[in-house]
Each structure stands twice: as structure tokens, then as C-alpha cells.
PDB file of N, CA and C in Angstrom:
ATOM      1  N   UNK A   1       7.026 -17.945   1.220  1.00  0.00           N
ATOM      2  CA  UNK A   1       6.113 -18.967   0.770  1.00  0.00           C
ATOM      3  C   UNK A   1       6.301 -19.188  -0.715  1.00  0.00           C
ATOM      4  N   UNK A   2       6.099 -20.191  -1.412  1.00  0.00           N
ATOM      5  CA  UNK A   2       5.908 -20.754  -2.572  1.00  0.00           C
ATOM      6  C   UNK A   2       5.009 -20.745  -3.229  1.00  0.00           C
ATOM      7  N   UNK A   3       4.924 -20.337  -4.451  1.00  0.00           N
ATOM      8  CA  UNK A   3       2.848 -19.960  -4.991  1.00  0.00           C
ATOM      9  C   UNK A   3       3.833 -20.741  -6.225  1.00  0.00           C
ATOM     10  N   UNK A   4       3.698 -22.200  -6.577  1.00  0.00           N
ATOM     11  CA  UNK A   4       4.164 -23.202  -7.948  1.00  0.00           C
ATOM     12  C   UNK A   4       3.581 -22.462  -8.713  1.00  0.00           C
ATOM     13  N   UNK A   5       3.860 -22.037 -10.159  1.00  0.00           N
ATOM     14  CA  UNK A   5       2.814 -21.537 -11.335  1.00  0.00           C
ATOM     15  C   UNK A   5       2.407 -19.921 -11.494  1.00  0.00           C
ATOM     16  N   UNK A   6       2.870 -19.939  -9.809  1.00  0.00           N
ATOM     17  CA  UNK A   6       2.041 -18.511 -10.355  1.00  0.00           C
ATOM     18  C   UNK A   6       3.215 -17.136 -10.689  1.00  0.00           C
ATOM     19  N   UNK A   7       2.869 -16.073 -11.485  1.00  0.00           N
ATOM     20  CA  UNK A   7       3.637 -14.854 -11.737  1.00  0.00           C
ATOM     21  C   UNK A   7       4.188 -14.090 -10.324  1.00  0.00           C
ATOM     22  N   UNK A   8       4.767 -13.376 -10.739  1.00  0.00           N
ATOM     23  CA  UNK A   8       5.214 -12.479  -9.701  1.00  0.00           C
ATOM     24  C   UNK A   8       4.244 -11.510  -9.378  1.00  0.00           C
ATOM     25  N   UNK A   9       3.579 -11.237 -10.733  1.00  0.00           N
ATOM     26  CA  UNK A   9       2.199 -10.356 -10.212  1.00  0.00           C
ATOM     27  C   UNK A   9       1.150 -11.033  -9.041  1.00  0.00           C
ATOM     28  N   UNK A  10       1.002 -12.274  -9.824  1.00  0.00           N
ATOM     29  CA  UNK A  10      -0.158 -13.037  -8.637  1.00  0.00           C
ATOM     30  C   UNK A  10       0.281 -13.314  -7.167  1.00  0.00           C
ATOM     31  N   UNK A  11       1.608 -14.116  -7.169  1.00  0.00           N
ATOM     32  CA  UNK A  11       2.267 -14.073  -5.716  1.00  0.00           C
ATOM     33  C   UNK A  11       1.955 -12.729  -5.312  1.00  0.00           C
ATOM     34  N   UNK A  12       2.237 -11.412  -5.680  1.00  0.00           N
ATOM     35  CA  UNK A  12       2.091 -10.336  -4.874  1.00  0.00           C
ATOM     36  C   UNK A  12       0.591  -9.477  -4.066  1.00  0.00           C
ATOM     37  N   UNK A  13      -0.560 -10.456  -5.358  1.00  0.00           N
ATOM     38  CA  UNK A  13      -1.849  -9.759  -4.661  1.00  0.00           C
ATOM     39  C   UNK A  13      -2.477 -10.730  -3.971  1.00  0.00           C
ATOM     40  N   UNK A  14      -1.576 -12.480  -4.079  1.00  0.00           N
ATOM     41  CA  UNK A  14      -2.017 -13.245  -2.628  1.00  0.00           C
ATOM     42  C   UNK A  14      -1.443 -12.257  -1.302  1.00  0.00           C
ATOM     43  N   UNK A  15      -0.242 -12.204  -1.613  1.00  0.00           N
ATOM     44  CA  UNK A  15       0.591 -11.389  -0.605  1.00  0.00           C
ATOM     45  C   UNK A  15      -0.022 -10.458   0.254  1.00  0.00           C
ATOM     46  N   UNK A  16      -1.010  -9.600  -0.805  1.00  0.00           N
ATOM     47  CA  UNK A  16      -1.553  -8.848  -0.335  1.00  0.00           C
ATOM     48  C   UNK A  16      -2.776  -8.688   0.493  1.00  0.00           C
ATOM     49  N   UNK A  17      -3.506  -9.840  -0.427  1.00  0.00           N
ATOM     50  CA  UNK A  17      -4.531 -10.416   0.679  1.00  0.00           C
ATOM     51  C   UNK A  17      -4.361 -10.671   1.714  1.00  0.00           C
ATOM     52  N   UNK A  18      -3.316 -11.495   2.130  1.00  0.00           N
ATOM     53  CA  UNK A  18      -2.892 -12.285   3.427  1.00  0.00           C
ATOM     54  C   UNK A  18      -2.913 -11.224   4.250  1.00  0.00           C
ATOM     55  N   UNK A  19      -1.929 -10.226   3.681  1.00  0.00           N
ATOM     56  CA  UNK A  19      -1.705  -8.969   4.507  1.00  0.00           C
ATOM     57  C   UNK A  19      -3.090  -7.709   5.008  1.00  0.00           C
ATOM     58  N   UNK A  20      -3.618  -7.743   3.847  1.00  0.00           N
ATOM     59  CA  UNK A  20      -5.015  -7.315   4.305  1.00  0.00           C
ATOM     60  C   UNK A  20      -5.691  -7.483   5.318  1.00  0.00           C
ATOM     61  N   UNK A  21      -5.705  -9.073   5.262  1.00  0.00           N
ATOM     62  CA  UNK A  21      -7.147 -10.022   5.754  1.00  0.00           C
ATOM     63  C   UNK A  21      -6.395  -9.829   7.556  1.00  0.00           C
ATOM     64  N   UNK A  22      -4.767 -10.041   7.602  1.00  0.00           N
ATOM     65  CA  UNK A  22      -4.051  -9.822   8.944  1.00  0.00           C
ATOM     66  C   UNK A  22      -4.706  -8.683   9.781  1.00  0.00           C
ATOM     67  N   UNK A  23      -4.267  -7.537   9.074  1.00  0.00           N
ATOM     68  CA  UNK A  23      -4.556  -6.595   9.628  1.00  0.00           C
ATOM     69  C   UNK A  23      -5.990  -6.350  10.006  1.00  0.00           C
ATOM     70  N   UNK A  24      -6.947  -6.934   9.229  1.00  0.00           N
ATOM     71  CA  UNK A  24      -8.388  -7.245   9.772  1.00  0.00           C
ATOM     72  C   UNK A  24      -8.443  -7.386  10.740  1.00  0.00           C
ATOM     73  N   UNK A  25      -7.784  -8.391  10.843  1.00  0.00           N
ATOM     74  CA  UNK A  25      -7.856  -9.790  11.993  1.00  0.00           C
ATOM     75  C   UNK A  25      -7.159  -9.131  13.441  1.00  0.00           C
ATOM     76  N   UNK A  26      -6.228  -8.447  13.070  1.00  0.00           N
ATOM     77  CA  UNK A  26      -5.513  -7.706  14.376  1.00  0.00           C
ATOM     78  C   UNK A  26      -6.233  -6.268  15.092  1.00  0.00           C
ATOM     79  N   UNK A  27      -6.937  -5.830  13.989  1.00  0.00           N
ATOM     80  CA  UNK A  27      -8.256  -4.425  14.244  1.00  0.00           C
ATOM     81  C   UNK A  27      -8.983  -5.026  15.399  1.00  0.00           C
ATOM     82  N   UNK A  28      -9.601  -6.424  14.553  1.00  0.00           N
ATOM     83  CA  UNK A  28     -11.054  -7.238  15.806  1.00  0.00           C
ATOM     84  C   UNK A  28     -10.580  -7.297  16.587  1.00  0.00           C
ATOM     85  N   UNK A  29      -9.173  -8.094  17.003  1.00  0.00           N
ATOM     86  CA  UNK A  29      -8.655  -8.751  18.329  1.00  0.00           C
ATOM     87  C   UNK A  29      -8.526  -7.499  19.307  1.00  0.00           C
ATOM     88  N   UNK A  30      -7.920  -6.823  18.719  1.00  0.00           N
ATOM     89  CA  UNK A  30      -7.473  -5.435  19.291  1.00  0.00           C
ATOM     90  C   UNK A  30      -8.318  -4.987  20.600  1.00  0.00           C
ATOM     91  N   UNK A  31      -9.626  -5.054  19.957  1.00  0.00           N
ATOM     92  CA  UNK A  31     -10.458  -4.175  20.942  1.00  0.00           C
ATOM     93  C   UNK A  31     -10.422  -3.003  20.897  1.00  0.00           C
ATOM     94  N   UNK A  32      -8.907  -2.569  20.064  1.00  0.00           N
ATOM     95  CA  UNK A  32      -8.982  -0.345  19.952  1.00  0.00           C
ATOM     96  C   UNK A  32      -9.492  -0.351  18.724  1.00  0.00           C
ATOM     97  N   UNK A  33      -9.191   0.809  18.467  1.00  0.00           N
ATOM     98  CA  UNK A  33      -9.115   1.163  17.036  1.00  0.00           C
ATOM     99  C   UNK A  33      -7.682   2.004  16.202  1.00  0.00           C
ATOM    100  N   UNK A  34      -7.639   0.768  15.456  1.00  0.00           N
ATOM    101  CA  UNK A  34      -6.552   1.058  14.929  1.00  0.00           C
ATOM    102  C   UNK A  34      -6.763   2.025  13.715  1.00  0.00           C
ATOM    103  N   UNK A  35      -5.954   3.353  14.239  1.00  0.00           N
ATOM    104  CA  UNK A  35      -6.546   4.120  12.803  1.00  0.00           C
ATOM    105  C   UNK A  35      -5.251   4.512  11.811  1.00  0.00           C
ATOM    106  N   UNK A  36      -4.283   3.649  10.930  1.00  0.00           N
ATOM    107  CA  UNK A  36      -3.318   4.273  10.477  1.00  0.00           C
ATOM    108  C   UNK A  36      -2.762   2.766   9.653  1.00  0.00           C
ATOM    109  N   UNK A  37      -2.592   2.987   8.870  1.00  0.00           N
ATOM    110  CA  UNK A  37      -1.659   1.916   7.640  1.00  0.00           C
ATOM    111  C   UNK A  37      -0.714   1.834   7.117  1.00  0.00           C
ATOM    112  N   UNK A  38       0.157   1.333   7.486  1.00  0.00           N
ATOM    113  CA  UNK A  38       1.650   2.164   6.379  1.00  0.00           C
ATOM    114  C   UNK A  38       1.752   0.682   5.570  1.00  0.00           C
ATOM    115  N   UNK A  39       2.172   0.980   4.307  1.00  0.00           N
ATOM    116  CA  UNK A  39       2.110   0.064   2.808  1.00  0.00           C
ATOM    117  C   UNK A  39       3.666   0.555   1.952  1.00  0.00           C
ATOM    118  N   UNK A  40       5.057  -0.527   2.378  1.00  0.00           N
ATOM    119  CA  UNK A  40       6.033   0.108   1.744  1.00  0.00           C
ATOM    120  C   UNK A  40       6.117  -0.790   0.496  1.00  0.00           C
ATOM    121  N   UNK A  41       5.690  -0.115  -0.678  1.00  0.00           N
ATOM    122  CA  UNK A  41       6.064  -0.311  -2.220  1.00  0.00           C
ATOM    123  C   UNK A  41       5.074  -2.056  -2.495  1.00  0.00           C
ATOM    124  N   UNK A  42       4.029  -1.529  -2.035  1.00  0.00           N
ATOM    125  CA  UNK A  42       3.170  -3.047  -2.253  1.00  0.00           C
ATOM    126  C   UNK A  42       2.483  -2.812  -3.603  1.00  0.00           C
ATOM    127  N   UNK A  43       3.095  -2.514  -4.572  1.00  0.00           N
ATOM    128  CA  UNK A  43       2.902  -1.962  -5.525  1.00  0.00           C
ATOM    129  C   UNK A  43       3.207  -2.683  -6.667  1.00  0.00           C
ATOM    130  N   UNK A  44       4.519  -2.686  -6.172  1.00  0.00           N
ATOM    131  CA  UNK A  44       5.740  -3.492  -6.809  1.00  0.00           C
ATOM    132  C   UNK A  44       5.117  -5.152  -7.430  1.00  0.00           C
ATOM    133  N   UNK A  45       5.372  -5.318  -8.920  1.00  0.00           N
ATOM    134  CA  UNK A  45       5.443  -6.543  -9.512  1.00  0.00           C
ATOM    135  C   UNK A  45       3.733  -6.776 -10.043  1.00  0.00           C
ATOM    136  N   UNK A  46       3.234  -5.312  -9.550  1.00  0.00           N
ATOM    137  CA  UNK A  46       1.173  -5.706  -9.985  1.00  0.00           C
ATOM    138  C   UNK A  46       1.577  -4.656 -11.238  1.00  0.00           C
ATOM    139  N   UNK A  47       0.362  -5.189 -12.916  1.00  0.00           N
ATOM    140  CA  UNK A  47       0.589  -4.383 -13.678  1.00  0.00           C
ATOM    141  C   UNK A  47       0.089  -3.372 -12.799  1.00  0.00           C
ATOM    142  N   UNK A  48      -0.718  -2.286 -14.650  1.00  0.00           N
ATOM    143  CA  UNK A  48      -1.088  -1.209 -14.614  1.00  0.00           C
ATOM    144  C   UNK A  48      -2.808  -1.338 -13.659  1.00  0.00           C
ATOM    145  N   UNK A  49      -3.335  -2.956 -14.060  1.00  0.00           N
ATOM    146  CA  UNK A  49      -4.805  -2.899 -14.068  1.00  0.00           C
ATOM    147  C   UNK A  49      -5.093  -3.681 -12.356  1.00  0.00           C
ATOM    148  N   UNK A  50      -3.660  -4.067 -11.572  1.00  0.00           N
ATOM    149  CA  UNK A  50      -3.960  -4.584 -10.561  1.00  0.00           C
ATOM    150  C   UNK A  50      -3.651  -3.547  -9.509  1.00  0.00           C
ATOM    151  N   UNK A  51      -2.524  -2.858 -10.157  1.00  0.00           N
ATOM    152  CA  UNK A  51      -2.209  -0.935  -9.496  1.00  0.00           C
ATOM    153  C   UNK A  51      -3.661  -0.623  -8.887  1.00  0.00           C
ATOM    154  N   UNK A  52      -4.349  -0.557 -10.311  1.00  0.00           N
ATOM    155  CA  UNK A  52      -6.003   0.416  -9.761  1.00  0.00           C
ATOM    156  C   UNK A  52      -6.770  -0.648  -8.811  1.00  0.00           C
ATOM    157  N   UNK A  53      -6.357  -1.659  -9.475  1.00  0.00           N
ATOM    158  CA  UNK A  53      -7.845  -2.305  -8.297  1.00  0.00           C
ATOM    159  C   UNK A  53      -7.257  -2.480  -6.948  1.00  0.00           C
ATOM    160  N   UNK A  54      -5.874  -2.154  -6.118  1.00  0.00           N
ATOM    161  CA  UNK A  54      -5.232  -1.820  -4.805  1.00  0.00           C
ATOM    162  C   UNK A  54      -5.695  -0.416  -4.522  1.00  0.00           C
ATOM    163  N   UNK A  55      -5.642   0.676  -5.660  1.00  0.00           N
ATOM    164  CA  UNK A  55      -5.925   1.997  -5.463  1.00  0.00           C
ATOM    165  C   UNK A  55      -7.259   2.094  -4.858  1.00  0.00           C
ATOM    166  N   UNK A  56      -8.259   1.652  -5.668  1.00  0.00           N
ATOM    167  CA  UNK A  56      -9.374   1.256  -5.490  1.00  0.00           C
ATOM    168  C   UNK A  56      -9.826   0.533  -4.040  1.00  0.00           C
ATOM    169  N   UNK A  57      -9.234  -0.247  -3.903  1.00  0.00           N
ATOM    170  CA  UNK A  57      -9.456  -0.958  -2.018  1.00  0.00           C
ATOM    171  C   UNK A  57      -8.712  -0.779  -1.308  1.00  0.00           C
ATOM    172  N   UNK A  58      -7.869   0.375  -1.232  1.00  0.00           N
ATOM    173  CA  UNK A  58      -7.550   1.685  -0.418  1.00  0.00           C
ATOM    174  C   UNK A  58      -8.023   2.502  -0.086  1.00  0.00           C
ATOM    175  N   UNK A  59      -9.148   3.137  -1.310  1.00  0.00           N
ATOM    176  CA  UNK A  59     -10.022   4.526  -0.756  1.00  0.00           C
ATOM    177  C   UNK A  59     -11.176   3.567   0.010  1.00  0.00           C
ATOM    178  N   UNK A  60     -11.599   2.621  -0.343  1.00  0.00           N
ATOM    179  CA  UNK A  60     -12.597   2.006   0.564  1.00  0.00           C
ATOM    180  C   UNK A  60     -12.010   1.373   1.770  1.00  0.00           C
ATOM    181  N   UNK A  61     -10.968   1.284   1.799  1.00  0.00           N
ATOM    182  CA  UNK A  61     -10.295   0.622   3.281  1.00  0.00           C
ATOM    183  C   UNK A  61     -10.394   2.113   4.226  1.00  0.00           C
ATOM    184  N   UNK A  62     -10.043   3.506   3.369  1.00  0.00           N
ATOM    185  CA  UNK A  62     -10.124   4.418   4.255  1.00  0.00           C
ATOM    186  C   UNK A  62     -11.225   5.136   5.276  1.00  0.00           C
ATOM    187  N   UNK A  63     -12.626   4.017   4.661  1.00  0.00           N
ATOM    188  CA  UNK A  63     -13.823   4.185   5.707  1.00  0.00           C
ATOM    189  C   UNK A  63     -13.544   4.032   6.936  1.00  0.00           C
ATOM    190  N   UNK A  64     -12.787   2.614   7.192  1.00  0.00           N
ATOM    191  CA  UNK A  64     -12.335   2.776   8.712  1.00  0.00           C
ATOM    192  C   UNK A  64     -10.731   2.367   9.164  1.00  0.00           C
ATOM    193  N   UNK A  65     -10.142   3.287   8.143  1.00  0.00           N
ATOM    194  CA  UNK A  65      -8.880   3.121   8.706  1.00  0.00           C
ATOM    195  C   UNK A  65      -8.132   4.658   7.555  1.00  0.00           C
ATOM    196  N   UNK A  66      -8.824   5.560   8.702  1.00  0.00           N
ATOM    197  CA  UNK A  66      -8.510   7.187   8.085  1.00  0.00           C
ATOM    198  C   UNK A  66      -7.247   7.562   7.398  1.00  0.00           C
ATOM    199  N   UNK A  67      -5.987   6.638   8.207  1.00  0.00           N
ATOM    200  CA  UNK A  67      -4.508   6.972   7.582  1.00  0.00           C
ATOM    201  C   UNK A  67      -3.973   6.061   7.148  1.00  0.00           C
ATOM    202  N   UNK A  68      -4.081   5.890   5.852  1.00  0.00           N
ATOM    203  CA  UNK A  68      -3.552   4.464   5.023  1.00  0.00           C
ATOM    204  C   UNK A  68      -1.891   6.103   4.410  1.00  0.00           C
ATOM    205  N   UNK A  69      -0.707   5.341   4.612  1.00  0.00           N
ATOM    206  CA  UNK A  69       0.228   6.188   4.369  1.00  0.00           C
ATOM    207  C   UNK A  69       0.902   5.153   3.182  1.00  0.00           C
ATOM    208  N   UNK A  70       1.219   5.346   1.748  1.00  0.00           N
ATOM    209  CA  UNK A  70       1.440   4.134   0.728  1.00  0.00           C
ATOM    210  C   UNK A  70       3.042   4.881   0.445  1.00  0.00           C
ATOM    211  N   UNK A  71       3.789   3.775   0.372  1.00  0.00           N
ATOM    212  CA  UNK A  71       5.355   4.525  -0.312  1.00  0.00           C
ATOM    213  C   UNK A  71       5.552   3.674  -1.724  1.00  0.00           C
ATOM    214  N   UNK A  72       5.586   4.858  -2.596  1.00  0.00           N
ATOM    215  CA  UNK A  72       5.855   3.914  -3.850  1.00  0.00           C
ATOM    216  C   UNK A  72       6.536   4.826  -4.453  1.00  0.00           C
ATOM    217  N   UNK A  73       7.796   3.887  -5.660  1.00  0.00           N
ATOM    218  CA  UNK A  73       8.301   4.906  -6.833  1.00  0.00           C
ATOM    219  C   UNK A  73       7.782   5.129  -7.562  1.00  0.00           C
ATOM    220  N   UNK A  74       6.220   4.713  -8.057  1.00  0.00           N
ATOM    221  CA  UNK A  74       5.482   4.907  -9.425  1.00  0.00           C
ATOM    222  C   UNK A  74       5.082   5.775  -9.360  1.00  0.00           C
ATOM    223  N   UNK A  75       5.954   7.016 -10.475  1.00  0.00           N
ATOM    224  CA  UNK A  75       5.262   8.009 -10.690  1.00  0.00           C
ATOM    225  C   UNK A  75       4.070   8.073 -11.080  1.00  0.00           C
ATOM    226  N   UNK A  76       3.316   7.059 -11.933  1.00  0.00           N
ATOM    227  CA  UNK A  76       2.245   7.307 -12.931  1.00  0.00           C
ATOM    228  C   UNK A  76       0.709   7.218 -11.161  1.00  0.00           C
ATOM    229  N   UNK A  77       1.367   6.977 -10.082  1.00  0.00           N
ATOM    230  CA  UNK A  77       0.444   6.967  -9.419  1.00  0.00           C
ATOM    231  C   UNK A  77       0.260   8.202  -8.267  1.00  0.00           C
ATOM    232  N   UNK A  78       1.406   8.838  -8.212  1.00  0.00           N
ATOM    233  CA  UNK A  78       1.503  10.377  -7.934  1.00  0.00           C
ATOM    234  C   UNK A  78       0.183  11.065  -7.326  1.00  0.00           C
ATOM    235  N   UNK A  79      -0.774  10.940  -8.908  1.00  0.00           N
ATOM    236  CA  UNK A  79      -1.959  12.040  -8.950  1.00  0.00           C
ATOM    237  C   UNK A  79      -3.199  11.217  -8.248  1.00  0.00           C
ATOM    238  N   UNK A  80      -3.042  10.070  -8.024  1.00  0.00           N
ATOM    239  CA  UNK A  80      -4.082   8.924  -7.955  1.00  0.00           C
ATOM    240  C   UNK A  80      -4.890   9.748  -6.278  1.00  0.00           C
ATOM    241  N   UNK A  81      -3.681   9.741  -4.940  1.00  0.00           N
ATOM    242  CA  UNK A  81      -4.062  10.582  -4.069  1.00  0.00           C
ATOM    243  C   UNK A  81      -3.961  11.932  -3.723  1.00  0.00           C
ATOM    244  N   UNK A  82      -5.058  11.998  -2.881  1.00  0.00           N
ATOM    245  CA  UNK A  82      -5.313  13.971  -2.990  1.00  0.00           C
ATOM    246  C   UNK A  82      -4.236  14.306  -1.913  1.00  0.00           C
ATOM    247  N   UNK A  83      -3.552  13.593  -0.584  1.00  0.00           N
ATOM    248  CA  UNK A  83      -2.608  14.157  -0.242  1.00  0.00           C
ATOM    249  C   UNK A  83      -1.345  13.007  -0.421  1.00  0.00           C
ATOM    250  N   UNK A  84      -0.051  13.709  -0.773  1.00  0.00           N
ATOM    251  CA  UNK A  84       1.107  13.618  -1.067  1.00  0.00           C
ATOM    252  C   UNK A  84       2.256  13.966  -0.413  1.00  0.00           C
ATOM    253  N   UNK A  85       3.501  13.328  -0.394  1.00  0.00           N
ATOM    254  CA  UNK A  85       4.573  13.611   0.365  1.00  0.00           C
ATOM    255  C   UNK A  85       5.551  13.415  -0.318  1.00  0.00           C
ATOM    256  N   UNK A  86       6.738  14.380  -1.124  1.00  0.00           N
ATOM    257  CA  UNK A  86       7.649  13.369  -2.091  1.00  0.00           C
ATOM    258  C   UNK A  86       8.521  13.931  -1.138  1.00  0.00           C
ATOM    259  N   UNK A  87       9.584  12.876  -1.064  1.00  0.00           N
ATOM    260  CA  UNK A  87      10.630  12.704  -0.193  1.00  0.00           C
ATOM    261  C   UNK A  87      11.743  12.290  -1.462  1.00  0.00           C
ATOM    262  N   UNK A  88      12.805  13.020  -1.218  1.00  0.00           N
ATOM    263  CA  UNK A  88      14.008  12.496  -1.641  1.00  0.00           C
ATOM    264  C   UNK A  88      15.568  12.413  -1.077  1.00  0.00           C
ATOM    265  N   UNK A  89      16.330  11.149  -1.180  1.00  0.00           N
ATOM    266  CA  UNK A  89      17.300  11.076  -0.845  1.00  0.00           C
ATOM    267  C   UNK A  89      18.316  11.365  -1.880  1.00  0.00           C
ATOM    268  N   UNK A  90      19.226  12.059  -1.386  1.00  0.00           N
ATOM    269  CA  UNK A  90      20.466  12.854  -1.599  1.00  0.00           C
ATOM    270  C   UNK A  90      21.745  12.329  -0.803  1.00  0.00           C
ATOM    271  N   UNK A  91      22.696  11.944  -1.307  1.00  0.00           N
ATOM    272  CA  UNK A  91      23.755  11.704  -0.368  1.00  0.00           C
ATOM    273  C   UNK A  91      23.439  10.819   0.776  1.00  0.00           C
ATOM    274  N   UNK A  92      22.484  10.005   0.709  1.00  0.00           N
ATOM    275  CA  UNK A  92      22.320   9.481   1.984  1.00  0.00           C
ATOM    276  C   UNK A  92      21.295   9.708   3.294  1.00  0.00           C
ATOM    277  N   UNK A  93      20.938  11.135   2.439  1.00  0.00           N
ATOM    278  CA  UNK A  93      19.981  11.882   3.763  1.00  0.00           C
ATOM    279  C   UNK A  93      18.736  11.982   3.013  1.00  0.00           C
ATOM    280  N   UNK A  94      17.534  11.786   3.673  1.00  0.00           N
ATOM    281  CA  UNK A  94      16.146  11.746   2.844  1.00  0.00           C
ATOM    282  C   UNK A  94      15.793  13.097   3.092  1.00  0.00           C
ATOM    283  N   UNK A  95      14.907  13.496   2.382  1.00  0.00           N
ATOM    284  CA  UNK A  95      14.569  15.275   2.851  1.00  0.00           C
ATOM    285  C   UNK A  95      12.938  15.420   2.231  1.00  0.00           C
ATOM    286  N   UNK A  96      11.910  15.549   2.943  1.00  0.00           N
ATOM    287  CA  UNK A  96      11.217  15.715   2.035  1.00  0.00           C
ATOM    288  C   UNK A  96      10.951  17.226   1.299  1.00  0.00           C
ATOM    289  N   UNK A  97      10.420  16.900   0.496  1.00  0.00           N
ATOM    290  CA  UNK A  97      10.488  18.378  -0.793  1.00  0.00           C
ATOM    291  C   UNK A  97       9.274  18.842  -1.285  1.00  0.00           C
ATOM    292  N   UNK A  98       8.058  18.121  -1.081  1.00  0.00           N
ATOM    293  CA  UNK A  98       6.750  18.740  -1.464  1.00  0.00           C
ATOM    294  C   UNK A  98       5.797  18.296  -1.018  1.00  0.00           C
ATOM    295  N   UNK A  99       4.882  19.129  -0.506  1.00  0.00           N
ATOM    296  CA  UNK A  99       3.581  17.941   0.308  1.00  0.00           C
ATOM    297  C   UNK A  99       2.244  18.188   0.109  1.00  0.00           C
TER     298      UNK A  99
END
């Protein structure tokens, strides 16, 4: 999609909305309960101050959706959650290394 005018930061937290508001939308239809999130590097292109406010409506998304799983390279966000998984690739092969 095309966002005329706007940054790469802003395209990314429409992005994110859309993607949010989806997964809403696919919980209701559902009829189950969907309990699990995976988020690869939606991170990417938001400063420092749009970082926290995703961090931020993550721990409140985790009221009803217990396993939000986030993959990002930003170290500076590391400490942000209480559980962690660093995974690294070597040669081709991922391994994880601390959890």
C-alpha cells in the first residue's frame, strides 16, 4: 500500500494497526480462542518513543492473548520483557543460546 507523505515510521504503525485490528477481527470470527502472537521485527523503522508505546500495547494485549512471541534485533529492547530467547545464527544454522 501507499501512505503519500507519510515517513517510514508512520507507514509502519498504520501497518501495525491494520495488523492489530486483523487479528481482532479473526479472534471474534473464530469462535476459539486464540491464545499466541508471533510479531517478526515489527519494530523496525518506529523511533525510540513509538518502540515503547508497541511495548506498552503488548503487555496490555497480553490480557487476552497470553503468548505474544516478538523477534527483534534491538538490543536496547532485550530487558523490556521478563521472558527471553536469544537465538543465534552461525554458519547458517540458528541455535538458541540463552533463555
Amino acid at each position: 500500500a501507499e501512505y503519500l507523505g507519510d515517513s517510514g515510521g508512520e507507514r509502519r504503525k498504520v501497518d501495525l494497526v491494520v495488523m492489530f485490528a486483523l487479528h481482532a477481527l479473526a479472534r471474534i470470527r473464530s469462535g476459539s480462542q486464540i491464545d499466541c502472537l508471533f510479531l517478526d521485527e515489527i519494530l523496525d523503522s518506529l523511533d525510540a518513543e513509538g518502540c515503547e508505546r508497541v511495548v506498552y500495547l503488548l503487555g496490555e494485549m497480553r490480557k487476552e492473548i497470553p503468548k505474544i512471541f516478538l523477534i527483534t534485533h534491538n538490543e536496547n529492547l532485550k530487558n523490556r520483557f521478563s521472558s527471553r530467547i536469544l537465538v543465534r545464527k552461525e554458519q547458517g544454522i540458528s541455535r538458541i543460546v540463552e533463555q
